[in-house]
Protein backbone atom coordinates (compact mmCIF):
# COMPACT_ATOMS: atom_id res chain seq x y z
CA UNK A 1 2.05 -6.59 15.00
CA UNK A 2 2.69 -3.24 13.69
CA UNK A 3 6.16 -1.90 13.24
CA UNK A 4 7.47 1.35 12.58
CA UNK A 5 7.90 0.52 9.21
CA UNK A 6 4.38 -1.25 8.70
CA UNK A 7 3.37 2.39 10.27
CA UNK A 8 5.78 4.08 7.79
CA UNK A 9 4.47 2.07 4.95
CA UNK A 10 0.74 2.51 5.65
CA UNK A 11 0.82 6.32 5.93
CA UNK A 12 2.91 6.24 2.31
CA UNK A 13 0.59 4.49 0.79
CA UNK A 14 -2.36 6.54 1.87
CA UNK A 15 -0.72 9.20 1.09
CA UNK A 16 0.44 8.33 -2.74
CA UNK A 17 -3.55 7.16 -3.07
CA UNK A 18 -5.15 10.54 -1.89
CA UNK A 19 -2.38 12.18 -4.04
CA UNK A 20 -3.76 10.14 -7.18
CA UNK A 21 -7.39 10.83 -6.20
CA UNK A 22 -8.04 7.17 -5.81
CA UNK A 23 -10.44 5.03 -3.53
CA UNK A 24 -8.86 2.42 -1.72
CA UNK A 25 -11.62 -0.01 -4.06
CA UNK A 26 -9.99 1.32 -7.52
CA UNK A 27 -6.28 0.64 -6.33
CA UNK A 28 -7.65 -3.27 -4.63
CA UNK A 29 -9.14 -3.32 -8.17
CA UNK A 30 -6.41 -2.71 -9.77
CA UNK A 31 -3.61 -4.48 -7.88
CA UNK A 32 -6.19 -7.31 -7.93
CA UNK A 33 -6.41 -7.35 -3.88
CA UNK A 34 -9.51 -6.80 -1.28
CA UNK A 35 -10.33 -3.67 -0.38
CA UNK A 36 -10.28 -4.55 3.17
CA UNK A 37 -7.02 -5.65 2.14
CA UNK A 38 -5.97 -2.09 0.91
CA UNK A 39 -7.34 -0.99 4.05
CA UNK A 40 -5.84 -3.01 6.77
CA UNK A 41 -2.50 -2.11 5.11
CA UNK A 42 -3.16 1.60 5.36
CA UNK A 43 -3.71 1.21 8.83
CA UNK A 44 -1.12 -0.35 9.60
CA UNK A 45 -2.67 -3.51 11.10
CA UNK A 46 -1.34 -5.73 8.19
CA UNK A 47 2.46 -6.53 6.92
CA UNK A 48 2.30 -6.79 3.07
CA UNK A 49 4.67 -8.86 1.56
CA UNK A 50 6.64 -7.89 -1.13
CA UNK A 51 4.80 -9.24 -3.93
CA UNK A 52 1.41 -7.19 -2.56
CA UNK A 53 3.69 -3.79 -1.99
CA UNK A 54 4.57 -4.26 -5.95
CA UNK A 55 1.52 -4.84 -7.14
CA UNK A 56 0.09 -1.85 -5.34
CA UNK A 57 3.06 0.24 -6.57
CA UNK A 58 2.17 -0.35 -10.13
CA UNK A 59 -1.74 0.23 -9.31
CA UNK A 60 -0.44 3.79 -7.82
CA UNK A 61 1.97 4.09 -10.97
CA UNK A 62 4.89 4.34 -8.41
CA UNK A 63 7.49 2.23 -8.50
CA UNK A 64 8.91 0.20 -5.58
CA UNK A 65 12.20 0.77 -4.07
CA UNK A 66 13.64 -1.16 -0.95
CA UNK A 67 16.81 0.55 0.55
CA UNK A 68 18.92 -0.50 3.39
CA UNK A 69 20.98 2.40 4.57
């Protein structure tokens, strides 16, 4: 199922990565995921969890911030 935030999500992600210069292989690599993985979450076709968003934060040398407004 993909959300408006899964959509939201995906497109920040892709975004941050082509902003870093960075294949979706060297941020799987180093957030220790798939690179289908990477990819399927850039699309928009998978909901990360938490634990996956972090680890791809720190890959991207972002950090991760969840606000409720």
């Amino acid at each position: 199922m993909s959300t408006a935030l899964t959509k939201a999500i995906a497109a920040r992600l892709a975004d941050l990565r082509d902003q870093r210069g960075m294949s979706q292989d060297e941020v799987a690599r180093k957030a220790k995921l798939q690179r289908v993985s990477v990819s399927r979450i850039e699309r928009g076709v998978h909901e990360p969890s938490l634990t996956t968003l972090e680890r791809i934060a720190k890959a991207l040398g972002v950090s991760l911030v969840v606000e409720f407004r």
